[in-house]
PDB file of N, CA and C in Angstrom:
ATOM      1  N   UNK A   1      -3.473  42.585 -52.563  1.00  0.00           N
ATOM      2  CA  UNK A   1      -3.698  42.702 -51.159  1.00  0.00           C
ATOM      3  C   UNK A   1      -5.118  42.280 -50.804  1.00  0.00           C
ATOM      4  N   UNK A   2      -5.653  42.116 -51.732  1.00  0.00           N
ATOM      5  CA  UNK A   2      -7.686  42.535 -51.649  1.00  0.00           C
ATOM      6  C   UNK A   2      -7.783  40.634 -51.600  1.00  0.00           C
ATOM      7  N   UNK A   3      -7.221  39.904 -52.365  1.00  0.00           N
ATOM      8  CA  UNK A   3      -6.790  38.723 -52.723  1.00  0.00           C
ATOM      9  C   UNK A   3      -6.693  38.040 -51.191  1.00  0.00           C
ATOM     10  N   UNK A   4      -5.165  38.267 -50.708  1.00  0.00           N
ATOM     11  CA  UNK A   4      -4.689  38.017 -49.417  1.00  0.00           C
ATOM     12  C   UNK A   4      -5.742  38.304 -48.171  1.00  0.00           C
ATOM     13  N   UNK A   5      -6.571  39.153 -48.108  1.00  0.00           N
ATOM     14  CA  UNK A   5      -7.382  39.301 -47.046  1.00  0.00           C
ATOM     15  C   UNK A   5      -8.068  38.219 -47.004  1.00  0.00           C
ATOM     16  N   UNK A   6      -9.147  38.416 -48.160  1.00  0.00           N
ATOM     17  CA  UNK A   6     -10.375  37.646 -48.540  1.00  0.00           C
ATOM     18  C   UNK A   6     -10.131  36.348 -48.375  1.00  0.00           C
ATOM     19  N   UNK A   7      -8.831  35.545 -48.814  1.00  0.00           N
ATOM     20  CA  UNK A   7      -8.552  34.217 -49.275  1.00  0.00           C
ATOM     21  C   UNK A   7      -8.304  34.134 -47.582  1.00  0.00           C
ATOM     22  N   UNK A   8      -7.855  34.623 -46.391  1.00  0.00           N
ATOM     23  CA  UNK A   8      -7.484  34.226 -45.207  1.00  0.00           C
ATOM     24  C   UNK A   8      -8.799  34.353 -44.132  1.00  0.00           C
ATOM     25  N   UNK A   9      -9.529  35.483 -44.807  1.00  0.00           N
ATOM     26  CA  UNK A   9     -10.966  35.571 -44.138  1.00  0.00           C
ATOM     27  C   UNK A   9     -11.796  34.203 -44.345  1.00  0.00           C
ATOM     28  N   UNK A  10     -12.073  33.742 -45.400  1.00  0.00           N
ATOM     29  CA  UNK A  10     -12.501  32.541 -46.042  1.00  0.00           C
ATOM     30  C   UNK A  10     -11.899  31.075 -45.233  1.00  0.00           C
ATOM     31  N   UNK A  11     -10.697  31.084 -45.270  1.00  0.00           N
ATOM     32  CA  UNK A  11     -10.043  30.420 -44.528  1.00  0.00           C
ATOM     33  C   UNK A  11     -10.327  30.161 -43.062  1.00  0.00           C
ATOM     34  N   UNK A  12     -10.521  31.312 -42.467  1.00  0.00           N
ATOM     35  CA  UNK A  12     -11.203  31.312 -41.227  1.00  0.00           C
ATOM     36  C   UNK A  12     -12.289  31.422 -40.728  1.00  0.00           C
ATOM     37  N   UNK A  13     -13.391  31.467 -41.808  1.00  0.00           N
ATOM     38  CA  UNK A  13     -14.393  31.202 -41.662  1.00  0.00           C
ATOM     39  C   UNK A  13     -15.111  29.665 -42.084  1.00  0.00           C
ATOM     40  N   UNK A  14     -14.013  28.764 -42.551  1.00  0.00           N
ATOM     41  CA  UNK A  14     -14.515  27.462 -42.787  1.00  0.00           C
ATOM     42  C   UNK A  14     -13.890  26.881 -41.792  1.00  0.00           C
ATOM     43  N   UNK A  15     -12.539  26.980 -41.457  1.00  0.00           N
ATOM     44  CA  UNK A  15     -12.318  26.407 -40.157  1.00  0.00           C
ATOM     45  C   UNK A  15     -13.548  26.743 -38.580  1.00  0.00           C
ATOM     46  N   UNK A  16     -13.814  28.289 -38.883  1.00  0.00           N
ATOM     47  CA  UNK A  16     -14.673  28.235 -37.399  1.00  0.00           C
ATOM     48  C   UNK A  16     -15.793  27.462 -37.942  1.00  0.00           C
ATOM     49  N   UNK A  17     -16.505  27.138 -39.143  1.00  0.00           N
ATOM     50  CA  UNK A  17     -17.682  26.617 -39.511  1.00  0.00           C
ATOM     51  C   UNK A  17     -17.816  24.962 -39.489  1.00  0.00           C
ATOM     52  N   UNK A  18     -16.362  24.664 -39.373  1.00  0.00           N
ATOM     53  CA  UNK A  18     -16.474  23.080 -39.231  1.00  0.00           C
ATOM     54  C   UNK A  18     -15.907  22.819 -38.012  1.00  0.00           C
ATOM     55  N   UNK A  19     -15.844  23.763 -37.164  1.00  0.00           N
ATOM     56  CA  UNK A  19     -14.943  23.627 -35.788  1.00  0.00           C
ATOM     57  C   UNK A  19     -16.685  23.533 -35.217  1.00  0.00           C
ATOM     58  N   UNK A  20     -17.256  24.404 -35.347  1.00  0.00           N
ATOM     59  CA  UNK A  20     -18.746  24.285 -34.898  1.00  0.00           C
ATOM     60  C   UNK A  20     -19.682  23.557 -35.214  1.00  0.00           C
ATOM     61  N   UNK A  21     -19.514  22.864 -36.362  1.00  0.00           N
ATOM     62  CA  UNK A  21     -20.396  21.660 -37.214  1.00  0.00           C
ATOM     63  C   UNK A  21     -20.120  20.633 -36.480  1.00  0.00           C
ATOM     64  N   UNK A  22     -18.646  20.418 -36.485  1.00  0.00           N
ATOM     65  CA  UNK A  22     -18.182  18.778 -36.198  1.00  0.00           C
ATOM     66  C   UNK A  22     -19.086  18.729 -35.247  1.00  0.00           C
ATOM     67  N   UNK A  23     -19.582  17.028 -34.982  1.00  0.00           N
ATOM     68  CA  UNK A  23     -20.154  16.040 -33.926  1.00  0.00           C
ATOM     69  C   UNK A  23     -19.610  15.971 -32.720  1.00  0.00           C
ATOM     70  N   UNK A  24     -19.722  16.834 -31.368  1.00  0.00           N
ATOM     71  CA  UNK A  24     -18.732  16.689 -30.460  1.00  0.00           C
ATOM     72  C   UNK A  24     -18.912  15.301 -29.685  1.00  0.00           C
ATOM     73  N   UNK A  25     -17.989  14.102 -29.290  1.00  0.00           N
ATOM     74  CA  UNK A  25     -17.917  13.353 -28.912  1.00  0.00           C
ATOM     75  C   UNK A  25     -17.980  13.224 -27.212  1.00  0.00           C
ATOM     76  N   UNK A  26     -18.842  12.403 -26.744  1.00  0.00           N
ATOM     77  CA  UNK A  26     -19.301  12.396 -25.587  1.00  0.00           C
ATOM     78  C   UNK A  26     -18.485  12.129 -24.999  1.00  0.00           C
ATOM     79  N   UNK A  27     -18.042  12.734 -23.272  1.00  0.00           N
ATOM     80  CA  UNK A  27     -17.125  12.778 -22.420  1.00  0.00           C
ATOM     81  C   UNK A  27     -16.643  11.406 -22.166  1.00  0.00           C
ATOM     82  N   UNK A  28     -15.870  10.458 -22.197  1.00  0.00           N
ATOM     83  CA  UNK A  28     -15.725   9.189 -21.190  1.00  0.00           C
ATOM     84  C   UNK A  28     -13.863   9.646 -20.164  1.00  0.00           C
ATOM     85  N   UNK A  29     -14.532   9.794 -18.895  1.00  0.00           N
ATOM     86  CA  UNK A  29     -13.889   9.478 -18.125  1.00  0.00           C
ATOM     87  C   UNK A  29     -13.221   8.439 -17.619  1.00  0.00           C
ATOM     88  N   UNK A  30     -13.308   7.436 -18.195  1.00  0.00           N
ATOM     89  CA  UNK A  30     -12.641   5.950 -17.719  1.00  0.00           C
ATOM     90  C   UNK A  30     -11.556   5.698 -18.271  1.00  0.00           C
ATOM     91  N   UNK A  31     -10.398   5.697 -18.108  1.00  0.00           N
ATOM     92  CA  UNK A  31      -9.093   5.715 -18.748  1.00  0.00           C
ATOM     93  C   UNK A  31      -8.961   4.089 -19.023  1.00  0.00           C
ATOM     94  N   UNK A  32      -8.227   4.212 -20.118  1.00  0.00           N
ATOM     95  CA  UNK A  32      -8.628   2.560 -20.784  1.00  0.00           C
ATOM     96  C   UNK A  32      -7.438   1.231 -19.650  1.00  0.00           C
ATOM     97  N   UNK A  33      -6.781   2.437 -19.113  1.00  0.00           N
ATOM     98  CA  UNK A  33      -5.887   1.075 -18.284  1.00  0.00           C
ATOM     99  C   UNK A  33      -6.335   0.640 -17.254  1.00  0.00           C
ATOM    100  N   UNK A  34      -7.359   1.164 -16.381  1.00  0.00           N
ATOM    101  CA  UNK A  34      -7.906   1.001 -15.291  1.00  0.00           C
ATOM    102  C   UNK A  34      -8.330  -0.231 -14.497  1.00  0.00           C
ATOM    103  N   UNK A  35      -8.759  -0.886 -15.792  1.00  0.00           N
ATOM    104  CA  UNK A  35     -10.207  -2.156 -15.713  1.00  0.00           C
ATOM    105  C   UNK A  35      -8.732  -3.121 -15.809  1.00  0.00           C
ATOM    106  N   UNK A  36      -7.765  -3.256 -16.909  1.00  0.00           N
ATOM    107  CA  UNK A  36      -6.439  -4.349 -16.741  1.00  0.00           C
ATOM    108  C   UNK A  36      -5.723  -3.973 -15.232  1.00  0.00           C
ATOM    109  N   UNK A  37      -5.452  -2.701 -15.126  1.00  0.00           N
ATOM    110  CA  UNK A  37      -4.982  -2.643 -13.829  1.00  0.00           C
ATOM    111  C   UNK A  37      -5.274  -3.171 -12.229  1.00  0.00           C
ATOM    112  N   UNK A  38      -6.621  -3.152 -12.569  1.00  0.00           N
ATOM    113  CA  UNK A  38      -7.664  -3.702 -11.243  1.00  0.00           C
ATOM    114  C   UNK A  38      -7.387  -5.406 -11.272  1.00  0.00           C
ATOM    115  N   UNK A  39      -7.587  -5.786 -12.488  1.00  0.00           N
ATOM    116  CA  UNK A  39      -7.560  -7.374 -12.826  1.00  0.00           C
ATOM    117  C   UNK A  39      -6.207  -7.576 -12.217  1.00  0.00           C
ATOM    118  N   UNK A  40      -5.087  -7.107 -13.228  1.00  0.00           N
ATOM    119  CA  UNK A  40      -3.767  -7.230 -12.454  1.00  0.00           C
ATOM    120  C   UNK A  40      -3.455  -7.192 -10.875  1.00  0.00           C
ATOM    121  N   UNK A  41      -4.026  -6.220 -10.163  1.00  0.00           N
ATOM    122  CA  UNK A  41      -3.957  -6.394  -9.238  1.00  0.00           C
ATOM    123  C   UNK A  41      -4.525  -7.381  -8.276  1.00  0.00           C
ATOM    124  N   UNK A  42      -5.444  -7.746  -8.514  1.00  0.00           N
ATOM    125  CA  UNK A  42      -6.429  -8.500  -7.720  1.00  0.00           C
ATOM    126  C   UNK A  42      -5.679  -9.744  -8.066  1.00  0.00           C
ATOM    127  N   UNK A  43      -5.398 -10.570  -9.524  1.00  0.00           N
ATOM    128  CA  UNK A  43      -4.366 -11.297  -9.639  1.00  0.00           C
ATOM    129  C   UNK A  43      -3.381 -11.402  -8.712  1.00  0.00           C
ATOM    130  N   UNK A  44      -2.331 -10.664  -9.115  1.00  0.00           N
ATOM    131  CA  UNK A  44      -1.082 -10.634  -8.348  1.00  0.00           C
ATOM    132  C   UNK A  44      -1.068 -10.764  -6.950  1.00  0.00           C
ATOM    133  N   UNK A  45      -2.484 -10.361  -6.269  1.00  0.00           N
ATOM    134  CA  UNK A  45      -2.898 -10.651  -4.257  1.00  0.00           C
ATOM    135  C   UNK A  45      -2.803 -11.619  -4.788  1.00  0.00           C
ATOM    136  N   UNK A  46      -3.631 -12.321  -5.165  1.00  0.00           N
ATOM    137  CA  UNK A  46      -4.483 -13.953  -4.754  1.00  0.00           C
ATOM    138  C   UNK A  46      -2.867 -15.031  -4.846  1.00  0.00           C
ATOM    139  N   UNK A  47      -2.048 -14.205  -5.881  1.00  0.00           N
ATOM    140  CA  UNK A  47      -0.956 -15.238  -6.174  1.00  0.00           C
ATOM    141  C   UNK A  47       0.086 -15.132  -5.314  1.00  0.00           C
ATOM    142  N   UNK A  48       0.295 -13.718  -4.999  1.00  0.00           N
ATOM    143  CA  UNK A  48       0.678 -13.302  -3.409  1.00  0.00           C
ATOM    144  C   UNK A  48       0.360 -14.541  -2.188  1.00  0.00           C
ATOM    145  N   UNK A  49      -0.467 -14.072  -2.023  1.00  0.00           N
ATOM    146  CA  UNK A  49      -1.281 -14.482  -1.213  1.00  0.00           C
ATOM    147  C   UNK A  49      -1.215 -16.089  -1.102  1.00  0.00           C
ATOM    148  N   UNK A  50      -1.333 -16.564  -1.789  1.00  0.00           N
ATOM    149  CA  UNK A  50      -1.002 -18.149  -2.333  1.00  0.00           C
ATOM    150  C   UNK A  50      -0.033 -18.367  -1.681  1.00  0.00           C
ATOM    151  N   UNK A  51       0.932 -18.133  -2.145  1.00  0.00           N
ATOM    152  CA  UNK A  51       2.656 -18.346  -2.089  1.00  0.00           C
ATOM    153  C   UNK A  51       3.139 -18.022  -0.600  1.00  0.00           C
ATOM    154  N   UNK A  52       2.282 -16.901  -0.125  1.00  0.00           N
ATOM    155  CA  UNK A  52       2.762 -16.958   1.514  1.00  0.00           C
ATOM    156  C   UNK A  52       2.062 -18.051   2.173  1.00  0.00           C
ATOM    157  N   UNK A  53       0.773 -18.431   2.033  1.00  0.00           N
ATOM    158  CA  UNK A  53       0.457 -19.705   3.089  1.00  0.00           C
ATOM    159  C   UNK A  53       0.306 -21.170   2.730  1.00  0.00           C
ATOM    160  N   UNK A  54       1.466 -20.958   1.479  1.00  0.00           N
ATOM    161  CA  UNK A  54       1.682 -22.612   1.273  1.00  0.00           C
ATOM    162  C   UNK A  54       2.945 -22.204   1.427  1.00  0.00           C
ATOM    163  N   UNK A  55       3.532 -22.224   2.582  1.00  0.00           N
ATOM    164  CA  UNK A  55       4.905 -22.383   3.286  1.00  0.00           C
ATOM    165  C   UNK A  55       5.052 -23.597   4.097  1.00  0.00           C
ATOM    166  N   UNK A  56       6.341 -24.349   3.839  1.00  0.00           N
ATOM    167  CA  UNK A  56       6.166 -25.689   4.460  1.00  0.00           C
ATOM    168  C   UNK A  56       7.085 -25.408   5.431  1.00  0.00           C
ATOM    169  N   UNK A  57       5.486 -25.931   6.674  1.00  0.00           N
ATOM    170  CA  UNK A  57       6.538 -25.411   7.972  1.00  0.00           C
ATOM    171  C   UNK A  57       6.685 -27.288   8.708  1.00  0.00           C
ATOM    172  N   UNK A  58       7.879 -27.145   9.802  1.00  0.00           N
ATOM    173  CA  UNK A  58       8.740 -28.351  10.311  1.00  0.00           C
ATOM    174  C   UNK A  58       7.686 -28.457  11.154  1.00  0.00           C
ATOM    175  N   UNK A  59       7.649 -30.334  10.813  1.00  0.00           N
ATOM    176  CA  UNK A  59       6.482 -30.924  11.811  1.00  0.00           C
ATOM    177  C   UNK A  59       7.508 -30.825  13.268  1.00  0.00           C
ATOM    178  N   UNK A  60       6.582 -30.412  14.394  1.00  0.00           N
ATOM    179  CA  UNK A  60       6.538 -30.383  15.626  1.00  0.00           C
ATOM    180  C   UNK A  60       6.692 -31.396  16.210  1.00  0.00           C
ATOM    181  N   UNK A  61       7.638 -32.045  17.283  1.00  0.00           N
ATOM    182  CA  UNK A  61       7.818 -33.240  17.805  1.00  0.00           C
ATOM    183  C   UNK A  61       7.608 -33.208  19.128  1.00  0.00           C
ATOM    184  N   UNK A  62       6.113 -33.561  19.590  1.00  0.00           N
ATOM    185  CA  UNK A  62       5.576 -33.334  20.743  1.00  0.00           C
ATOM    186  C   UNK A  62       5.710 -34.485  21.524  1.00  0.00           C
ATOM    187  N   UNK A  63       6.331 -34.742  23.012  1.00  0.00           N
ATOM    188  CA  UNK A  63       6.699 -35.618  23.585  1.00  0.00           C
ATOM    189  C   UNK A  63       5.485 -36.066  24.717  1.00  0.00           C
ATOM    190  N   UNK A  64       4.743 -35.252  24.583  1.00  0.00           N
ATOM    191  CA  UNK A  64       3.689 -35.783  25.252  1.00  0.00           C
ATOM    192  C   UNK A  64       3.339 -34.621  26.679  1.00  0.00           C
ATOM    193  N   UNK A  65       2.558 -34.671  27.493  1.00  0.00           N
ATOM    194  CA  UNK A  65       2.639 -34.046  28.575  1.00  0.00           C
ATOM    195  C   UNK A  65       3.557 -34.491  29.277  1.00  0.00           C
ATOM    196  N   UNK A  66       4.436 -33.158  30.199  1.00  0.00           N
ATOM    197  CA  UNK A  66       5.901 -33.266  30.930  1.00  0.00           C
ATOM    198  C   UNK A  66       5.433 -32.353  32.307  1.00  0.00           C
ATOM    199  N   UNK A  67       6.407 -32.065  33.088  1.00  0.00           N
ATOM    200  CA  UNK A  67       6.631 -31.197  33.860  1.00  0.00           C
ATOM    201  C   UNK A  67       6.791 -30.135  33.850  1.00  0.00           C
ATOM    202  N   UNK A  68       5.664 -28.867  34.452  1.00  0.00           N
ATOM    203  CA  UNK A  68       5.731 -27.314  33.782  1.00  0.00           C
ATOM    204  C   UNK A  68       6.303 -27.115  35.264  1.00  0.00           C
ATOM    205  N   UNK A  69       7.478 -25.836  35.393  1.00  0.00           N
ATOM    206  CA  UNK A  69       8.051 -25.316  36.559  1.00  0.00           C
ATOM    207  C   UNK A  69       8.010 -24.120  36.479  1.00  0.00           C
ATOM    208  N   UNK A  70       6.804 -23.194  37.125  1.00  0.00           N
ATOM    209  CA  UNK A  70       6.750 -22.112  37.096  1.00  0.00           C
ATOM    210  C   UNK A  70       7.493 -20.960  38.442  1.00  0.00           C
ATOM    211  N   UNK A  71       8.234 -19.955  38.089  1.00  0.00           N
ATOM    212  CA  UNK A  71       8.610 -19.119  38.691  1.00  0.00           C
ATOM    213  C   UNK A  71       7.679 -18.283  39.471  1.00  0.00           C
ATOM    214  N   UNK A  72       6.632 -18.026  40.659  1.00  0.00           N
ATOM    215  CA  UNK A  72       6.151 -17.159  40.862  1.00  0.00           C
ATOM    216  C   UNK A  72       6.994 -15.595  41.094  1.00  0.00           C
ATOM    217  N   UNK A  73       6.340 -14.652  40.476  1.00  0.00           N
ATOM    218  CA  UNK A  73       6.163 -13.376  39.820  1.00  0.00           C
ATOM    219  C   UNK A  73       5.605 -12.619  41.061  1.00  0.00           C
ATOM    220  N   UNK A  74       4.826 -12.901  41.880  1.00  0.00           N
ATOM    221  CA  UNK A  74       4.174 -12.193  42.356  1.00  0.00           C
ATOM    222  C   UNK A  74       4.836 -10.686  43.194  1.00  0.00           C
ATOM    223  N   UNK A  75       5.870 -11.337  43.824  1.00  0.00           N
ATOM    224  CA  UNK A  75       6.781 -10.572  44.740  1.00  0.00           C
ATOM    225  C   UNK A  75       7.729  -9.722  44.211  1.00  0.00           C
ATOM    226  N   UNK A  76       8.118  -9.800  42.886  1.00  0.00           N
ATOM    227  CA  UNK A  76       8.891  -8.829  42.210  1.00  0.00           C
ATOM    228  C   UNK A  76       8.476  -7.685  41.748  1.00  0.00           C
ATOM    229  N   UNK A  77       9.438  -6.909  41.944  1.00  0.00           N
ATOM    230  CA  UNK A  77       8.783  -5.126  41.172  1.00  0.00           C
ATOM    231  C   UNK A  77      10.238  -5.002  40.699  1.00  0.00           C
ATOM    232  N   UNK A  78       9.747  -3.689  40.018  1.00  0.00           N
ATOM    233  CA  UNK A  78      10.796  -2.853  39.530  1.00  0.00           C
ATOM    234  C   UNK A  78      11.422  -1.553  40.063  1.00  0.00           C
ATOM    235  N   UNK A  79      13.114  -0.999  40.464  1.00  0.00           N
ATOM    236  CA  UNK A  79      13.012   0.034  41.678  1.00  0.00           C
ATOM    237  C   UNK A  79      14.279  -0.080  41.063  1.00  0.00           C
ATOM    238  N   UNK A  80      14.653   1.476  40.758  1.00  0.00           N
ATOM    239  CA  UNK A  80      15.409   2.552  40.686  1.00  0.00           C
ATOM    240  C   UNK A  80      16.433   2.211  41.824  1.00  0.00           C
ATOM    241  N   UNK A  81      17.909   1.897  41.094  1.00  0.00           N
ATOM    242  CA  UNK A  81      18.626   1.785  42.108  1.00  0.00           C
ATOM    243  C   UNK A  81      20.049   2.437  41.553  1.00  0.00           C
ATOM    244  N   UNK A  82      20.963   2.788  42.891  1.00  0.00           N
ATOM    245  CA  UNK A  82      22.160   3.300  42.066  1.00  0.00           C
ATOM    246  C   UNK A  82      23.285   2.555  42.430  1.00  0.00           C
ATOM    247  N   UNK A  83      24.218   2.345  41.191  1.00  0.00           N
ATOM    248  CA  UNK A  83      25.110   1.366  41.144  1.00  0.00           C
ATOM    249  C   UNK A  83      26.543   2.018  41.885  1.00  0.00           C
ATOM    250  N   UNK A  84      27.628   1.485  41.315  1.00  0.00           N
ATOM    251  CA  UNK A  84      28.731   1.528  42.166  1.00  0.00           C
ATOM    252  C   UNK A  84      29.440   2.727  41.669  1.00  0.00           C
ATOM    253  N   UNK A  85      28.944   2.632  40.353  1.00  0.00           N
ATOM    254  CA  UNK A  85      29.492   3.962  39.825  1.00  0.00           C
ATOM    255  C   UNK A  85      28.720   5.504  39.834  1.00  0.00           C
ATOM    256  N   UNK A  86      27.941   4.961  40.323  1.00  0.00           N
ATOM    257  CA  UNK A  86      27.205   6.476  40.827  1.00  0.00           C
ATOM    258  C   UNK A  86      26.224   6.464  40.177  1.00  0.00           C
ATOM    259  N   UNK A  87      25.769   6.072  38.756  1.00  0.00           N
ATOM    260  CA  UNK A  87      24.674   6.581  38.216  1.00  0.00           C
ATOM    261  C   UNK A  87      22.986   5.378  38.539  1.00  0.00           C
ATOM    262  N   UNK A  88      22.204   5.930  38.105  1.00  0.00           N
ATOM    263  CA  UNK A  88      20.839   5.381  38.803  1.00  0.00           C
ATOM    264  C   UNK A  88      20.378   4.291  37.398  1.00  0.00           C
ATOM    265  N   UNK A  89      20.092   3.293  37.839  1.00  0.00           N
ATOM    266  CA  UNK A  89      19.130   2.007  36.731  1.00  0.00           C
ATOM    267  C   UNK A  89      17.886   1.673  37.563  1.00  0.00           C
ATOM    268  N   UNK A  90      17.278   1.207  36.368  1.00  0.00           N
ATOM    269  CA  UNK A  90      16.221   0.414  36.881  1.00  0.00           C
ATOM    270  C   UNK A  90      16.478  -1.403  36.914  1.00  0.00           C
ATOM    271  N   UNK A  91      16.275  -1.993  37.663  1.00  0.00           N
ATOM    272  CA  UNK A  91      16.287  -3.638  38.489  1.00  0.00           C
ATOM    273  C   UNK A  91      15.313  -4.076  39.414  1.00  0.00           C
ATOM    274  N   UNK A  92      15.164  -5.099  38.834  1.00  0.00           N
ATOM    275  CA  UNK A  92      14.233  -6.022  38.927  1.00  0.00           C
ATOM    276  C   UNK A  92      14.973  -6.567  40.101  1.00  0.00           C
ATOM    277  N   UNK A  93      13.651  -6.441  41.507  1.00  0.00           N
ATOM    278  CA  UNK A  93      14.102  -7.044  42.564  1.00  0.00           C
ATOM    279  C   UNK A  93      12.812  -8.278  42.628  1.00  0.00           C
ATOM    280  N   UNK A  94      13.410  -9.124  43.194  1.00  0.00           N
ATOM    281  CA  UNK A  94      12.709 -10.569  43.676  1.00  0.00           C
ATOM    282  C   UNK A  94      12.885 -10.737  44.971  1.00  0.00           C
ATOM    283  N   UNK A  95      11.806 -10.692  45.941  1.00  0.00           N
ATOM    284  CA  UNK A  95      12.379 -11.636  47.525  1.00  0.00           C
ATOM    285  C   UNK A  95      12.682 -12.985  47.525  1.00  0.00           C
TER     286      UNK A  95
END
């Protein structure tokens, strides 16, 4: 029994003695995927990014200056009116 103590006391006193010896290794907070992740990303915009404004858009077939016919606006509003069936809309009146 005298054996069994001693040999587990011993035991636990070299583990706490090299638990306290060892060299503790300095904190790094920077997780190692971070720095590829950033790259990746910034990548993947630019190529993004690429690919949306090299879109081939249809040349425009401009005939030249024409005739503009504008509607004047001025005289129209908008007024609450009720229809045939009884209930109330809003319509656009014009004189």
């Amino acid at each position: 029994m005298f054996f069994k103590k001693s040999s587990v006391s011993l035991i636990a006193a070299t583990a706490l003695g090299l638990a306290v010896t060892a060299a503790p290794r300095p904190a790094n907070a920077l997780v190692w995927w971070v720095v590829p992740a950033i790259v990746a990303g910034t990548v993947g915009g630019v190529a993004v990014g690429t690919a949306a404004t090299n879109t081939v858009y249809a040349q425009a077939n401009y005939d030249g200056p024409g005739t503009v016919y504008v509607q004047p606006t001025a005289g129209c509003h908008w007024a609450r009116v009720q229809t045939a069936s009884g209930a109330w809309a809003r319509e656009r009146i014009c004189p």
